[in-house]
C-alpha atoms as a PDB file:
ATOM      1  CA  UNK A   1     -37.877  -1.776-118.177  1.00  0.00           C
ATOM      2  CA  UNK A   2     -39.808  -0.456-115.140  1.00  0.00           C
ATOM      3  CA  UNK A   3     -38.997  -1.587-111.722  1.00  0.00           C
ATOM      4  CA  UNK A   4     -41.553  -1.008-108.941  1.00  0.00           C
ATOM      5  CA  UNK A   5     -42.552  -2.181-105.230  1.00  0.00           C
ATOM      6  CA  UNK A   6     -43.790  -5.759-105.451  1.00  0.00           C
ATOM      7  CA  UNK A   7     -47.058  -6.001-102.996  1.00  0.00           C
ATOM      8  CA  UNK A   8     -49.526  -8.644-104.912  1.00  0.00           C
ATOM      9  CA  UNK A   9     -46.794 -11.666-105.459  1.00  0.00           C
ATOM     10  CA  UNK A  10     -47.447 -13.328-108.878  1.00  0.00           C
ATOM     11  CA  UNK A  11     -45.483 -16.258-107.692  1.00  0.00           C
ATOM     12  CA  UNK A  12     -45.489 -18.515-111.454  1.00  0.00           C
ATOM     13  CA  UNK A  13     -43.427 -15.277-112.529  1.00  0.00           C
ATOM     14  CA  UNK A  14     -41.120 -15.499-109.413  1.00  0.00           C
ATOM     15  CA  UNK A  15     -40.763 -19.210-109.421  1.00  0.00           C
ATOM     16  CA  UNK A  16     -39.908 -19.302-113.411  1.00  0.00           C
ATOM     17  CA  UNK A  17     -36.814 -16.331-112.162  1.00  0.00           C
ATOM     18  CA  UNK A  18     -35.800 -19.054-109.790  1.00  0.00           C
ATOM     19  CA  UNK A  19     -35.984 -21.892-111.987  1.00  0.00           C
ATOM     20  CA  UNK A  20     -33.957 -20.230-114.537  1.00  0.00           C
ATOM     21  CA  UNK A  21     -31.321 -18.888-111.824  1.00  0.00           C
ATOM     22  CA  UNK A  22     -31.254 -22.667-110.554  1.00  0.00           C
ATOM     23  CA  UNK A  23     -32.225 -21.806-107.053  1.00  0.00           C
ATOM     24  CA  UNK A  24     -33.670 -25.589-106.473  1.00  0.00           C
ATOM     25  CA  UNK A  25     -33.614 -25.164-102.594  1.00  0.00           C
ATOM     26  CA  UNK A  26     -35.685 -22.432-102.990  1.00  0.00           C
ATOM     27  CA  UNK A  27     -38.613 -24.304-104.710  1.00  0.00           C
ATOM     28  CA  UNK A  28     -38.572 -27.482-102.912  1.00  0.00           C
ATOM     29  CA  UNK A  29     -41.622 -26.252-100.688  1.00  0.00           C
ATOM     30  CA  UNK A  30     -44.401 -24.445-102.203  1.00  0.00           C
ATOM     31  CA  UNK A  31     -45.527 -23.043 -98.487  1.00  0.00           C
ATOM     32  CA  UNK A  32     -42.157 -21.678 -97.615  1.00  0.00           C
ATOM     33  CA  UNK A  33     -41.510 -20.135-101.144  1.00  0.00           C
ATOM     34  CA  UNK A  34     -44.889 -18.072-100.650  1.00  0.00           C
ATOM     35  CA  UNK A  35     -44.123 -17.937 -96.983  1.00  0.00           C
ATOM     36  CA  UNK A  36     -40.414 -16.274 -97.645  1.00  0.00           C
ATOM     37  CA  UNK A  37     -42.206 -13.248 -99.713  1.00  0.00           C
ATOM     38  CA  UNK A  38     -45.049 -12.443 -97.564  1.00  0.00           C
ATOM     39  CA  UNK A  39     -42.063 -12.336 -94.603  1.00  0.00           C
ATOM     40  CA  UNK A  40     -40.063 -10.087 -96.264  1.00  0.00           C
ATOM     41  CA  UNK A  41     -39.317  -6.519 -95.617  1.00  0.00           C
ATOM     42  CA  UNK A  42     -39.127  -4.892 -98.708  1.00  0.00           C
ATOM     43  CA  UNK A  43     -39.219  -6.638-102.681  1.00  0.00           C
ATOM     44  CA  UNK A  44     -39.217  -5.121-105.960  1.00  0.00           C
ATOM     45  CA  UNK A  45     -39.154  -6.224-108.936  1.00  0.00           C
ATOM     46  CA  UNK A  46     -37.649  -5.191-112.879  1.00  0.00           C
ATOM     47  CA  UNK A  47     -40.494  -5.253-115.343  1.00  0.00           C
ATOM     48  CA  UNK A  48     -40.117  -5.686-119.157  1.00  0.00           C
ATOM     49  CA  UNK A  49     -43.718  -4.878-120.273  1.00  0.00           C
ATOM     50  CA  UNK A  50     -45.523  -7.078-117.652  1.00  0.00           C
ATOM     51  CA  UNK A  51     -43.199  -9.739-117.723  1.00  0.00           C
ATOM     52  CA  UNK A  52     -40.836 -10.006-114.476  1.00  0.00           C
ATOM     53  CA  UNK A  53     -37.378 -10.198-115.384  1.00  0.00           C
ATOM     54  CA  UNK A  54     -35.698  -9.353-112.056  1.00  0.00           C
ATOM     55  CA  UNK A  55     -36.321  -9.146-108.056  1.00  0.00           C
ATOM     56  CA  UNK A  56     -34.163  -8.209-105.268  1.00  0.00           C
ATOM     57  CA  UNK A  57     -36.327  -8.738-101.407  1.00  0.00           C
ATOM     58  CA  UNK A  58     -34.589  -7.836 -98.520  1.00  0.00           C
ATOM     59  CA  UNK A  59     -35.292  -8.354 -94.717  1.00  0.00           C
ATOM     60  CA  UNK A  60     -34.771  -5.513 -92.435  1.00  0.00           C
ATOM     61  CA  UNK A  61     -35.311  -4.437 -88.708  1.00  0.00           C
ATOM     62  CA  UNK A  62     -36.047  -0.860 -90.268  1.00  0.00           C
ATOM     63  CA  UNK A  63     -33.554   0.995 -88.443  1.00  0.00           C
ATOM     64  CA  UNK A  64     -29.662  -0.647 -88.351  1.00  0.00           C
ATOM     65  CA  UNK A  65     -29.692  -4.069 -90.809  1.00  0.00           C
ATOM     66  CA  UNK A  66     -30.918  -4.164 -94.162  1.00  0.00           C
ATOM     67  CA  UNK A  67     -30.191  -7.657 -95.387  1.00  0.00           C
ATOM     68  CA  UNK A  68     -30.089  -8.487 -98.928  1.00  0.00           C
ATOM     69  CA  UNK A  69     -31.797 -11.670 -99.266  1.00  0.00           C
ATOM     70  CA  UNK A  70     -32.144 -12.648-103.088  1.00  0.00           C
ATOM     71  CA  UNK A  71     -31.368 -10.980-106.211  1.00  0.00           C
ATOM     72  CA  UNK A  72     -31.439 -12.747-109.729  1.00  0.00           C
ATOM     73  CA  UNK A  73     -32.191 -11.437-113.140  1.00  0.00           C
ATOM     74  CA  UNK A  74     -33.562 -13.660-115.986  1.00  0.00           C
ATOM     75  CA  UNK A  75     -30.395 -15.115-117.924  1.00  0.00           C
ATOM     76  CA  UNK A  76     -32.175 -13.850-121.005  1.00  0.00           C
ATOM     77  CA  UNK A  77     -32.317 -10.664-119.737  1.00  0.00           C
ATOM     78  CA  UNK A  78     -28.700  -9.971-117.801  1.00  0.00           C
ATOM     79  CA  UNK A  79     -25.792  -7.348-118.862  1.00  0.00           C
ATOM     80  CA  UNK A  80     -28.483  -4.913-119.230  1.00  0.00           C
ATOM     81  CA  UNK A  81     -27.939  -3.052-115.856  1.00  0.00           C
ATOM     82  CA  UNK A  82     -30.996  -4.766-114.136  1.00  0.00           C
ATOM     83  CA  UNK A  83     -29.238  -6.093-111.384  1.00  0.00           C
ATOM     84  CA  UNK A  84     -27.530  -2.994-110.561  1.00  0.00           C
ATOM     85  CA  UNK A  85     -30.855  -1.059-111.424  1.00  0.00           C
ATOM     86  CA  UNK A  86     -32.595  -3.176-108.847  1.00  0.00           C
ATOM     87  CA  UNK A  87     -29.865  -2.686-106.451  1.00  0.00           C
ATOM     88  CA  UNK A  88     -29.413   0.771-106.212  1.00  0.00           C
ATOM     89  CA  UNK A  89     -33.120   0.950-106.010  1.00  0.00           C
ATOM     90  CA  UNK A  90     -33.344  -1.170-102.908  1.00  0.00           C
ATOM     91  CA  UNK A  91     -30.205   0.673-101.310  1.00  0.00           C
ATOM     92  CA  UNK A  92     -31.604   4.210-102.438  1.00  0.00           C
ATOM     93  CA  UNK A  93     -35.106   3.301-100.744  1.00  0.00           C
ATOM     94  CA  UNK A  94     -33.798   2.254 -97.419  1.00  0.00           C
ATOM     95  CA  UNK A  95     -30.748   4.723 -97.203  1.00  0.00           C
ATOM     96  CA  UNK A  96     -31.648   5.737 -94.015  1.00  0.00           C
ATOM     97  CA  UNK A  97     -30.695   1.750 -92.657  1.00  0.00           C
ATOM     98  CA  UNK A  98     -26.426   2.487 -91.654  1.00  0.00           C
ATOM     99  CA  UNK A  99     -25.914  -1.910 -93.031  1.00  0.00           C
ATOM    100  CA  UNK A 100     -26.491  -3.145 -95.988  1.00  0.00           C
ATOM    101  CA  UNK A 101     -25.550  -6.753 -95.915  1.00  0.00           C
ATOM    102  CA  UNK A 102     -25.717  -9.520 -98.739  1.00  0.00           C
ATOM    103  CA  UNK A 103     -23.711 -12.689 -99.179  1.00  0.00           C
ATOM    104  CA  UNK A 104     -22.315 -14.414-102.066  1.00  0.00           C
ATOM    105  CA  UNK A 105     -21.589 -17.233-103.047  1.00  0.00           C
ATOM    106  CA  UNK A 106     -17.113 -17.554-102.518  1.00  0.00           C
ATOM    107  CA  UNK A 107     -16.537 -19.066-106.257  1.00  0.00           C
ATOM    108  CA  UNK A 108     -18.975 -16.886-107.178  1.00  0.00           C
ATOM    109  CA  UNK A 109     -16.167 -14.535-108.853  1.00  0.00           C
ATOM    110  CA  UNK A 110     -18.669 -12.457-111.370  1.00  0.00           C
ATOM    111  CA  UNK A 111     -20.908 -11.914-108.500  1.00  0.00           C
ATOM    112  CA  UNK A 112     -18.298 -10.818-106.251  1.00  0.00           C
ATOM    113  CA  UNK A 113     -17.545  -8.096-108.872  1.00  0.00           C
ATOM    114  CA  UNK A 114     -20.566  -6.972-109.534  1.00  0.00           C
ATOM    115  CA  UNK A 115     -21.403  -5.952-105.694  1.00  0.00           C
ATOM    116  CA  UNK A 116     -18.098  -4.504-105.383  1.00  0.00           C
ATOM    117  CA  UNK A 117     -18.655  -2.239-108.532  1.00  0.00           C
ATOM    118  CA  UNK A 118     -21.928  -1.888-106.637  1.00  0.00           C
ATOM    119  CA  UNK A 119     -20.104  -0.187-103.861  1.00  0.00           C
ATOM    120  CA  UNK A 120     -20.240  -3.141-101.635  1.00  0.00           C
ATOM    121  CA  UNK A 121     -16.970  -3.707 -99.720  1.00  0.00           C
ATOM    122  CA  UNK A 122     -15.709  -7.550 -98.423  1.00  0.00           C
ATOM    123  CA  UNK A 123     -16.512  -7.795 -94.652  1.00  0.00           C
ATOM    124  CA  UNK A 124     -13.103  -7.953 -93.751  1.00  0.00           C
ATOM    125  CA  UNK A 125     -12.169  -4.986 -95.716  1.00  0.00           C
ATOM    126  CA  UNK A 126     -14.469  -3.472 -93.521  1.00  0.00           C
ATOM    127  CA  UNK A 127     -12.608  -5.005 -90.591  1.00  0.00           C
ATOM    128  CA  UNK A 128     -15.560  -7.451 -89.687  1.00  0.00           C
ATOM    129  CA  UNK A 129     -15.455 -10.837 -89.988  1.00  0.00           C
ATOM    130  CA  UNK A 130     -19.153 -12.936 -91.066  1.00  0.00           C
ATOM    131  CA  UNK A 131     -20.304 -16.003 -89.754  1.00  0.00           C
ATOM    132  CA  UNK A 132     -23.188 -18.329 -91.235  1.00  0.00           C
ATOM    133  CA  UNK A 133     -24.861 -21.569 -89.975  1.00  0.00           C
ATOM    134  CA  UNK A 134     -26.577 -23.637 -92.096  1.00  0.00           C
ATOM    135  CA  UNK A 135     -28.575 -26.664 -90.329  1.00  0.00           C
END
């Protein structure tokens, strides 16, 4: 396994990592789905061979935010370290951004553990509180 800067989007590959995630929001529109890569700030992606088998993409004002947008990891491919491979490598390559920011699903209870082994800290344990809007 090989991760490395995504640039040229083979988006079959990223749409079959959705699809098996069950993302279905994410694939409903074909323009936005290529639209939402192109946008982003940085993405790489975990290679077995030349198959994709993970991506993390991030948005960023390059200086104080880094948020984490998307990470997911082929189910036939997870407890492998991939995820956490993938993360590091995104936090390592923008290290110089002070936030890091991601959000999780709240019954997500695996997830929640695997950013905190991460490093990642609750917002209120970090004596912040988050707010989201979804129209």
């Amino acid at each position: 396994m090989h991760i490395k800067s995504i640039e040229k989007f083979d988006f079959d590959q990223l749409k079959t990592l959705y699809k098996d995630a069950g993302w279905k929001a994410y694939l409903k529109d074909d323009t936005a789905f290529r639209t939402m890569f192109h946008a982003s700030y940085d993405v790489y992606g975990a290679y077995d061979n030349s198959q994709l088998v993970g991506v993390i993409r991030a948005i960023s004002d390059k200086a104080h935010i880094l948020y984490i947008q998307d990470l997911l990891v082929l189910t036939s491919h997870r407890r492998r370290g991939i995820g956490k491979a993938l993360l590091n490598h995104m936090v390592a390559a923008n290290q110089k951004i002070r936030q890091k920011v991601l959000i999780t699903d709240l019954d997500d209870l695996n997830a929640q553990a695997f950013y905190e082994a991460c490093g990642f800290k609750k917002a209120t344990d970090n004596s912040v509180k988050c707010y989201i809007r979804f129209d």
